[in-house]
Structures are given as C-alpha cells and as structure tokens.
Protein backbone atom coordinates (compact mmCIF):
# COMPACT_ATOMS: atom_id res chain seq x y z
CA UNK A 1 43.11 133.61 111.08
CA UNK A 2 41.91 132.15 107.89
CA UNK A 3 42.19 132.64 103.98
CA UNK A 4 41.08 131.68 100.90
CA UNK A 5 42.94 131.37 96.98
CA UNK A 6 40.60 132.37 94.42
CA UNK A 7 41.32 129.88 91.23
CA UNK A 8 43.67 131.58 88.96
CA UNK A 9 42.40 132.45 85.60
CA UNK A 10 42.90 130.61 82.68
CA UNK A 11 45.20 132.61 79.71
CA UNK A 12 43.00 132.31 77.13
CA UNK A 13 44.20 132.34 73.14
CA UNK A 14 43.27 135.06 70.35
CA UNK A 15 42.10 134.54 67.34
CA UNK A 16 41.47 135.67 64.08
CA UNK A 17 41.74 134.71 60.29
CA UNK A 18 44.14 136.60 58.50
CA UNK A 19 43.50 135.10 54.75
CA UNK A 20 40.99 132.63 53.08
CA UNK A 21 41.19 129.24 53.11
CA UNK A 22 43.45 127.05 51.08
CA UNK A 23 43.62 122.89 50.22
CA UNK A 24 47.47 122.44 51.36
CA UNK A 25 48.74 118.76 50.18
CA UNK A 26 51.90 118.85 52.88
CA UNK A 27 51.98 121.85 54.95
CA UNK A 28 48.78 121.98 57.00
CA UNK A 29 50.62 125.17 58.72
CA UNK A 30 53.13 126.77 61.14
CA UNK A 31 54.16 127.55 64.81
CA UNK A 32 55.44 130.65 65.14
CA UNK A 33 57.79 131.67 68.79
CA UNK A 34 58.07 134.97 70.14
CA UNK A 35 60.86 135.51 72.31
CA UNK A 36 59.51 137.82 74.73
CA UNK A 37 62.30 140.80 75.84
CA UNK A 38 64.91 139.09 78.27
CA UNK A 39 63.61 139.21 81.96
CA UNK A 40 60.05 139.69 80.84
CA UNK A 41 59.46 136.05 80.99
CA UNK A 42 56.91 136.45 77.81
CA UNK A 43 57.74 133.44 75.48
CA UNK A 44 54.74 132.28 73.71
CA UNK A 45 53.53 130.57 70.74
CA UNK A 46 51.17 131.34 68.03
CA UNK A 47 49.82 128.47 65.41
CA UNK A 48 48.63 129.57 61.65
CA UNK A 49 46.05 127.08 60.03
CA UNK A 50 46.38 127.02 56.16
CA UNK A 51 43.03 124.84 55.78
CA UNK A 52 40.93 127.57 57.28
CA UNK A 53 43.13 131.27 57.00
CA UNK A 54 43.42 131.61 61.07
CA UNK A 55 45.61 132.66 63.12
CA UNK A 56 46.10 131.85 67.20
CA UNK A 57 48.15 134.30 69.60
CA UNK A 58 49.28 132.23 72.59
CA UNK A 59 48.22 128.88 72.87
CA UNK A 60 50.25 127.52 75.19
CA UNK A 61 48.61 128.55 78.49
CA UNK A 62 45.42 127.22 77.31
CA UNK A 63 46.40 123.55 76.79
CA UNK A 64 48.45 123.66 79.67
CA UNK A 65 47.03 125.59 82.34
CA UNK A 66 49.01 124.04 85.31
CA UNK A 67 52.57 124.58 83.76
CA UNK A 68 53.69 127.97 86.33
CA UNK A 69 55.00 130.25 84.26
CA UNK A 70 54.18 128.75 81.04
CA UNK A 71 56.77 128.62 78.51
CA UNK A 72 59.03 130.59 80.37
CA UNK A 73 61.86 133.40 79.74
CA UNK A 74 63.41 133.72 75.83
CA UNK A 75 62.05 131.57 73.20
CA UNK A 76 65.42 130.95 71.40
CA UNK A 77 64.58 128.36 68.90
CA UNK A 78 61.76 125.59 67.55
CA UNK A 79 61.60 122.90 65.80
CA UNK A 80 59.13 119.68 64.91
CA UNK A 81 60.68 116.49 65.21
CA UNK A 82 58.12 113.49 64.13
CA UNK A 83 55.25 113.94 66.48
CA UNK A 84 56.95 116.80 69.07
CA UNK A 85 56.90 120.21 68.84
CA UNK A 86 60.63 121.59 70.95
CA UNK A 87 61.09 125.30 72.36
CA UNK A 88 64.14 126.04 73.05
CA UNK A 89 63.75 128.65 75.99
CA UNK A 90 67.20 130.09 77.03
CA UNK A 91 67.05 132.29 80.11
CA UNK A 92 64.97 129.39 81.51
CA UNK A 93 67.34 126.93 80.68
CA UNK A 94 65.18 124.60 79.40
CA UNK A 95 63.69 122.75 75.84
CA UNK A 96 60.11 122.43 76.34
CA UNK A 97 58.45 119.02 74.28
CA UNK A 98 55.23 119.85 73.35
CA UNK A 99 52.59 116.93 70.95
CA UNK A 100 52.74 118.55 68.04
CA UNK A 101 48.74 118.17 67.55
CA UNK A 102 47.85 119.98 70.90
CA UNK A 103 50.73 122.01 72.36
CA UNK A 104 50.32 119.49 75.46
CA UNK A 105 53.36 119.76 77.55
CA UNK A 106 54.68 116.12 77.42
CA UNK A 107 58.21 117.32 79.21
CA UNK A 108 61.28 119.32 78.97
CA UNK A 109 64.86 119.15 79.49
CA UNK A 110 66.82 121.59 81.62
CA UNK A 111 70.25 122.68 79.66
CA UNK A 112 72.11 125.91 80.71
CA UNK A 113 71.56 128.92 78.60
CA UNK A 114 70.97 126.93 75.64
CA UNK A 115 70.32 128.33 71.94
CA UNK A 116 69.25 126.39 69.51
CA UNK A 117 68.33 122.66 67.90
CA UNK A 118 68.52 119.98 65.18
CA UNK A 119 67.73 116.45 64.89
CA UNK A 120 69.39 113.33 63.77
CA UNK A 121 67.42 110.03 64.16
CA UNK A 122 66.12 109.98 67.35
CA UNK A 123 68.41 111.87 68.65
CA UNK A 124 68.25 115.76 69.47
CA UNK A 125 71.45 118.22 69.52
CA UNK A 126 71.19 121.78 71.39
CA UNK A 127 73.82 123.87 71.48
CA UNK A 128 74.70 125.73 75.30
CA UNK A 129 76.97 128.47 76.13
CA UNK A 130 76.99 126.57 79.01
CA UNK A 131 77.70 129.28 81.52
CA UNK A 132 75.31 132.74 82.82
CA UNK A 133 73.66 134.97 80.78
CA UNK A 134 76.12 137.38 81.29
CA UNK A 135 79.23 139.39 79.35
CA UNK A 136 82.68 137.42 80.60
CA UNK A 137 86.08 137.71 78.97
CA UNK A 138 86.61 134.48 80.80
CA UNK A 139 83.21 133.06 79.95
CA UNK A 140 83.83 128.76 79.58
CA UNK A 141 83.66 127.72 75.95
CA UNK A 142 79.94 125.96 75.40
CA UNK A 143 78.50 122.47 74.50
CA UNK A 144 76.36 120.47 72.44
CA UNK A 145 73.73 118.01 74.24
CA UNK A 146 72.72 115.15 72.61
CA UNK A 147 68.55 114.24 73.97
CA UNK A 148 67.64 111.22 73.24
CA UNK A 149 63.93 111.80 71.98
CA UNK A 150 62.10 108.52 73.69
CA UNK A 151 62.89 108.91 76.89
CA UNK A 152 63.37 112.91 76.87
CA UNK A 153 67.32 112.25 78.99
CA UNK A 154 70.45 113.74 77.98
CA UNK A 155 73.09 111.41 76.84
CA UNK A 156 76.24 112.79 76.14
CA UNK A 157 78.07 115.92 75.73
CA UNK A 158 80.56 117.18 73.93
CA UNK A 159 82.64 120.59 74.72
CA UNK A 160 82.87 122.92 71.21
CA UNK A 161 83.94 126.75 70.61
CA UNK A 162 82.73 129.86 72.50
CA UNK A 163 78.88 130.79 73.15
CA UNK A 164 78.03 128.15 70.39
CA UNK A 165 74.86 129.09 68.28
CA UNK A 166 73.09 127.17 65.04
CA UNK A 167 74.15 124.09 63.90
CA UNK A 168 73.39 121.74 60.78
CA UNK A 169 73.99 118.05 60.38
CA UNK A 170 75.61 116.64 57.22
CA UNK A 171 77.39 112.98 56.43
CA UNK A 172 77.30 111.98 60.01
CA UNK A 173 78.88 115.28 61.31
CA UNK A 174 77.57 118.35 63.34
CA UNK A 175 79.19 122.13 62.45
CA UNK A 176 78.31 124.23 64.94
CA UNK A 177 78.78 128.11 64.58
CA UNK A 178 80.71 129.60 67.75
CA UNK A 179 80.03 133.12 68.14
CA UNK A 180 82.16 133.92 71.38
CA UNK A 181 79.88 136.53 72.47
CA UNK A 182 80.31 136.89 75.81
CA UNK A 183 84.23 137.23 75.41
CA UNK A 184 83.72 140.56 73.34
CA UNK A 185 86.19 141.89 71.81
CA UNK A 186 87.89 138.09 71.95
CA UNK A 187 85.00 136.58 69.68
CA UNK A 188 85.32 133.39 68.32
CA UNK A 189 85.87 132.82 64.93
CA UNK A 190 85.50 128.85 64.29
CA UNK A 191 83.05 126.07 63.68
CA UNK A 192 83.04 122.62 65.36
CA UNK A 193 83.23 119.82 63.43
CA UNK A 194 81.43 116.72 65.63
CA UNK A 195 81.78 113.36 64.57
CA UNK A 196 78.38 111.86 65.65
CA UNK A 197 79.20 108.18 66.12
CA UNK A 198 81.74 109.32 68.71
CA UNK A 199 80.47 113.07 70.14
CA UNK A 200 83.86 114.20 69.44
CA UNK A 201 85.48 117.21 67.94
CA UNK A 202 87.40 115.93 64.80
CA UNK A 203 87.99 119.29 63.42
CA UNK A 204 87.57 123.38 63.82
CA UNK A 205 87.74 125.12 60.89
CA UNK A 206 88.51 129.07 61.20
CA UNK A 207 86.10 131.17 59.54
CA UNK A 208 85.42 134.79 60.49
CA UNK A 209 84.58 136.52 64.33
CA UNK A 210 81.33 136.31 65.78
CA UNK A 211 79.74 133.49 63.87
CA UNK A 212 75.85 132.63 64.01
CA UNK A 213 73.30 131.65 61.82
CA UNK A 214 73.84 128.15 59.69
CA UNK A 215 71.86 126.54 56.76
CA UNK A 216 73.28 123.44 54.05
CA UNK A 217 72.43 123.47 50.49
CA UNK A 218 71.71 120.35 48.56
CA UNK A 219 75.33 120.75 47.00
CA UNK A 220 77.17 119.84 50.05
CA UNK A 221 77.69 123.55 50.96
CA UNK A 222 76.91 125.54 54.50
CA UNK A 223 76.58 128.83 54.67
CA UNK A 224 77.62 130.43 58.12
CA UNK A 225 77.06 134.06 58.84
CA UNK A 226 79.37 136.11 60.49
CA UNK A 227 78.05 139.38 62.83
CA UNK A 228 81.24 141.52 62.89
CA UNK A 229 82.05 143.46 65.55
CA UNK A 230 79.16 146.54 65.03
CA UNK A 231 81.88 148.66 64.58
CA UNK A 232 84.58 148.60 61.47
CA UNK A 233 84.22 144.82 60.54
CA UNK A 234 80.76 144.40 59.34
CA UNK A 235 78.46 141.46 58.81
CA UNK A 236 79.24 138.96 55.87
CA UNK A 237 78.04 135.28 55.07
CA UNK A 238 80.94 132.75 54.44
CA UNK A 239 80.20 129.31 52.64
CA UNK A 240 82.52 125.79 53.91
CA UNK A 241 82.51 122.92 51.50
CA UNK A 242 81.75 119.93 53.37
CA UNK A 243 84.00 117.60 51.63
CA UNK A 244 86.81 119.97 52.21
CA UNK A 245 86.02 121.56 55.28
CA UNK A 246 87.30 124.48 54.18
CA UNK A 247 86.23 128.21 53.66
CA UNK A 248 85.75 128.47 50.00
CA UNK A 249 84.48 132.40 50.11
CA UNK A 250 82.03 134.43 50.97
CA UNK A 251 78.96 136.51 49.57
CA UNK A 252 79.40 140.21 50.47
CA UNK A 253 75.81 140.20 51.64
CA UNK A 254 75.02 141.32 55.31
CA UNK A 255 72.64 138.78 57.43
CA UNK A 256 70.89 138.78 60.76
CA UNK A 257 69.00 136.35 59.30
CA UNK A 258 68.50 133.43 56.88
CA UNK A 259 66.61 130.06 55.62
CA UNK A 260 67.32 127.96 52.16
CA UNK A 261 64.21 126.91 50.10
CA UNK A 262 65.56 124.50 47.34
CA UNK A 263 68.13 126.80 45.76
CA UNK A 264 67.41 130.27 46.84
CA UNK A 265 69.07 131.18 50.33
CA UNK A 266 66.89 134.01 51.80
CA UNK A 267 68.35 136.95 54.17
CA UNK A 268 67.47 139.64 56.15
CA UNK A 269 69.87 141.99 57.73
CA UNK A 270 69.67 144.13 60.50
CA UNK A 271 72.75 145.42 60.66
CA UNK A 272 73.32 147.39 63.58
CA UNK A 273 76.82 150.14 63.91
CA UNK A 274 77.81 151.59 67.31
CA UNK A 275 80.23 154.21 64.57
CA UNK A 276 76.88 155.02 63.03
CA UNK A 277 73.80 154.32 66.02
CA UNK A 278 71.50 152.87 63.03
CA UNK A 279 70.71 149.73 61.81
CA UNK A 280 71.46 149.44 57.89
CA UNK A 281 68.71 146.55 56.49
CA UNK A 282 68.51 145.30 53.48
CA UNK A 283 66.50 141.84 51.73
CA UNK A 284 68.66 139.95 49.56
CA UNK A 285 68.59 136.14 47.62
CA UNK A 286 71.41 134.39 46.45
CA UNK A 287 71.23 131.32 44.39
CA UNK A 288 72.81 128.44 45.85
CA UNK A 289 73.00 126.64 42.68
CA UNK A 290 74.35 129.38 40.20
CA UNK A 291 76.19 130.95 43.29
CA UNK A 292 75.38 134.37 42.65
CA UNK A 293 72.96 137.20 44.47
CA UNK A 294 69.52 137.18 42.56
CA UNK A 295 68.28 140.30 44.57
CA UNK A 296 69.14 142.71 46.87
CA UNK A 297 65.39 143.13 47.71
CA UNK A 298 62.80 140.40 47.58
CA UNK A 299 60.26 142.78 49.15
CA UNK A 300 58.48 144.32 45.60
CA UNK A 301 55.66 146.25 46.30
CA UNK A 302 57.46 148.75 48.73
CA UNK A 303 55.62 146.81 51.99
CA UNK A 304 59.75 146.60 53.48
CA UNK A 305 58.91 150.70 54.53
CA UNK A 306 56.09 149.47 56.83
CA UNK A 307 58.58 146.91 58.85
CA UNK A 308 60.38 148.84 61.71
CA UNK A 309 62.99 146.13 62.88
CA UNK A 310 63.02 142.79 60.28
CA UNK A 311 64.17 140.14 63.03
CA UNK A 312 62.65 136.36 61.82
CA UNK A 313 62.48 135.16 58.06
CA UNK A 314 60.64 131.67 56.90
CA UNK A 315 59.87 130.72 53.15
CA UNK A 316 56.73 128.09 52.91
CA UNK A 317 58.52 124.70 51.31
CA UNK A 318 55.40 124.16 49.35
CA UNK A 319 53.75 127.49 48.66
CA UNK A 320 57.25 129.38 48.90
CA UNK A 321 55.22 132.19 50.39
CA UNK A 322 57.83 134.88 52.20
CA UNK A 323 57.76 135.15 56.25
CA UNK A 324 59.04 138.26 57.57
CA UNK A 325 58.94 139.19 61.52
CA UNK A 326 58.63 142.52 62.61
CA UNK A 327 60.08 142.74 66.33
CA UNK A 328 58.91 146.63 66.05
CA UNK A 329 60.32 148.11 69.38
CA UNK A 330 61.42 144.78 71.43
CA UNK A 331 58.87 145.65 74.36
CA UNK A 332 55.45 145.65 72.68
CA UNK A 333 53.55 143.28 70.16
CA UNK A 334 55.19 142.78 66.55
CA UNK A 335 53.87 141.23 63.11
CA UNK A 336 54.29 138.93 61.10
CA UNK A 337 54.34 139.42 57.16
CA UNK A 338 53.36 137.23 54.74
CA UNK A 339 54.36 138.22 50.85
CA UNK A 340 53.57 135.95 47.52
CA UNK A 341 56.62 134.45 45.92
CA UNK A 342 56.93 137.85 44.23
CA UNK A 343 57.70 139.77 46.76
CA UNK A 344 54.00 141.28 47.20
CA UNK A 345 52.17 141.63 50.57
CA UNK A 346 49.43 139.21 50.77
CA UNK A 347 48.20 139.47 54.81
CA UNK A 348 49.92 140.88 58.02
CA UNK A 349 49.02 139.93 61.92
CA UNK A 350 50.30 141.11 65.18
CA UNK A 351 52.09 138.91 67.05
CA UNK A 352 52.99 138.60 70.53
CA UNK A 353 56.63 140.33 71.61
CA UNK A 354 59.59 139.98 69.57
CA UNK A 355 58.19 137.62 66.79
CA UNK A 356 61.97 135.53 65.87
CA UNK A 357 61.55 131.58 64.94
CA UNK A 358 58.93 129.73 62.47
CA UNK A 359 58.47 125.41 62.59
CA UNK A 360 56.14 124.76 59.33
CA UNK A 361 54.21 121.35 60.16
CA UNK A 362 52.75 118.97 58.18
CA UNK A 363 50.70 117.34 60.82
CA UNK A 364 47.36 119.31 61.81
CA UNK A 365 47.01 121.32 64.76
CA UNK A 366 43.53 120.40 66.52
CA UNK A 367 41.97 123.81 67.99
C-alpha cells in the first residue's frame, strides 16, 4: 500500500482600498482582530494602510503558512508593544507575538483562558480566569501573568478577583476589573490593586457586580464598567480616583464598550435584557475633563440604523476618526465603520467574523 499528501494550500489575504490615500505624520495604520464565534477556531487579523486607503482581510496565514491552525480559537485582545504585535487568543490559551512589520510569528506564550493585555517596561501583564471555559459556581478566582518581553517566559504570578478582565497601569500599580462570570449569580464586584515592584495585591476596592472594560484619564481617574446582571440591575460605568482608591461615582451611561482619546471617553452599549430578549444600544461621550456626557449619540448622519450588533469601538489618536465594529449575526462576516470626527460615515468594509479589538501602529506594515 502506498500514498501520497498533496501540499496544502496556502490561505491567501483579500484586499481592497476602502478610501484614498492620506500623508499620516504618526499613525501609519491599524490591526484590526476578529474573534471568530467560540469553537469555530476563526481568529484572524486584518491590517488598514493609511498611506495608500487599503484594507487586508486575513493576513496571518500568509506570512505564516506553517503555523497549524493559524491564530487559533477567540481573538480576545491586541496590542503593539515596541516592535511586537500580541493576540491574545483565549480558547487557545495562548498570546501569539507577531513583528509588528510582517505579522511573522516570532512566538507565543501558553496562559489558561486568558483575556486581555497591557504593558509596563518590558514587561507584559495578561489577565487569566485561570480555570475552563466553562459556567462554575465554584470556578477558582483568576491571575495576572507577568511576560517578560525579551525572552517571551512568564515570570511571576499573582492570584486577583474572579474571571479577571481589562486592566490599566497607573503610578506603579495594576487595577484589574474582576467580572466573576463564571460564578453567575455570585459575580464579583471588585478591582485588584497590584503593586508592581512586588506582584502583590495591596488593595481591592468594591465597585459594582460583573465588572469589565477599563480605561485612565490623564487626571488620575479610571473608569470601570460594570455589566449588571441582564436582568433588573443594568449596565453602568463607575470612575475610582487613583490617589484615593476609592469609588467616587458613576455616569448613568450603559457600556459594552469603550476607549479615551485625550478627554472624550467614547462608548458603545449593547445592552442585552433576558426581562426584555433585546439589546437596548445607544452611542454616548462623556468628557473626562468637564465630567459630564457630551452626547448620547456620536453617530450624526443616521449611519447607527445600518449597524446590526455595535461590538468594537477605536478613535484614531491623530485623525480622531470614529471605529465602530459591526459583529452583525456572530456566525458570518461583520464591518467595520469608519465616521469623521463628526459623527459622519466616511467608508465601511467587511470584516472577517465577529470584528471586536483595534491596535493603531505607528510603525509601517510591509505588504
């Protein structure tokens, strides 16, 4: 008996430009990561070039056709750090390092369901629930990993709250957001506070159930959003002073969603009820410095009627163009949206499945 293995195609990338060409001075462009539905093992990544108005679907199993099963299972997070491009893929337990110039795998690091990232130094934090992908009342309480970024090797760890999620880094000190997920109805309801010098938990501070998203202003503030319960406590975004580390209020505005761009925190809420079975959405700013809600729709030109399921939100730090992702139905291609500081559609692109996380670069991406 006797056989023969054909050579297995290569995955080539799409292409197409989406606007005209621009002159950026910093931002040269962005990766974009689509999740992929859980168990579909459809992660990929898509690059837009400012310089010449294109846009890439799936470039990763191009420059790295021997990497079995490419990026892998849930693209939860990414991030540029210096000259690496990081996916944080969760069902695959893994951060894939990519060179941020090529997408060339360079390694990755294999962490238990882990969520998401942020840098200090050379050094690399990722949050873990630490446990299966699965609902537990008795599910462990997570971690945080610190990676040091040379050598691509964990370091230390250090044990925080429940199914831990985004985290920011301020005055030598990591809050992390624990959500508690898995322990539904127990959620959590506290951040972390990590002293970095010694990977240890110097403080929790008790906030509101089912914590996730994170972002800092430059007043010393963090903003942590809470997702309720989907049935009679709803979604709300509460804001810790740093040199207090206390809850000084909240904002009344729901959020799935979020990013800061100099004073303006953008949101985008998906907010779904089991009372109800609908998702309420809305598009809303508050300004960080005058700490009050600017809009309650940043989308002007009635483009927000076009978007079936608003899931990932990006503002360009130089242009301060709008990034909305459209996950559409979960299971099939989304878009991505791209509006003028106004709020005015400028150019729209499909995506690949579940559209979630954007990494703006400043370094250029070499086709």
């Amino acid at each position: 008996m006797a056989g023969c293995r054909k050579e297995i195609p290569m995955i080539r990338s799409e292409a197409e430009y989406v606007t005209s060409p621009t002159s950026p001075e910093r931002i040269e462009g962005f990766f974009l990561v689509n999740e992929g539905n859980m168990g579909s093992n459809k992660c990929t990544i898509d690059h837009f070039n400012a310089r010449t108005g294109g846009y890439q679907r799936n470039i990763y199993p191009e420059r790295n056709p021997d990497v079995v099963k490419e990026l892998g299972d849930v693209g939860n997070d990414i991030a540029i750090h210096k000259d690496r491009l990081y996916v944080v893929v969760n069902c695959s337990n893994l951060v894939e390092v990519m060179d941020v110039h090529t997408a060339e795998h360079i390694g990755s690091i294999s962490i238990p369901n882990c969520r998401y990232i942020v840098f200090e130094g050379d050094r690399a934090y990722v949050s873990s629930y630490a446990g299966p992908v699965q609902i537990d009342p008795e599910a462990r309480p997570g971690k945080v990993v610190e990676i040091d970024t040379e050598s691509l090797t964990i370091k230390r760890e250090v044990v925080v709250g429940y199914q831990p999620e985004e985290m920011v880094i301020t005055g030598g000190r990591l809050y992390v957001a624990n959500s508690g997920g898995y322990r539904f109805p127990n959620y959590d309801r506290t951040v972390s506070v990590v002293d970095l010098e010694s990977l240890e938990v110097v403080n929790t501070i008790d906030v509101a159930i089912n914590l996730h998203r994170m972002e800092l202003d430059r007043h010393g503030r963090i903003y942590v959003s809470s997702r309720g319960d989907y049935y009679g406590t709803g979604s709300d975004i509460y804001v810790i002073d740093t040199a207090t580390e206390k809850v000084i209020g909240n904002l009344g505005i729901a959020a799935s969603e979020m990013c800061i761009d100099d004073d303006r925190l953008y949101t985008i809420s998906t907010e779904w009820s089991y009372t109800s079975s609908s998702n309420e959405v809305s598009y809303a700013v508050y300004d960080t410095a005058e700490q009050r809600i600017v809009s309650h729709n940043f989308i002007t030109d009635g483009t927000e009627k076009e978007i079936s399921l608003p899931y990932g939100l990006a503002v360009n730090p130089e242009t301060k163009e709008i990034f909305v992702c459209d996950a559409t139905n979960y299971v099939t291609p989304g878009y991505l949206y791209c509006f003028t500081p106004e709020g005015k559609l400028k150019w729209k692109v499909r995506t690949g499945d579940i559209p979630a996380h954007i990494a703006f670069s400043s370094e250029p991406y070499y086709y």
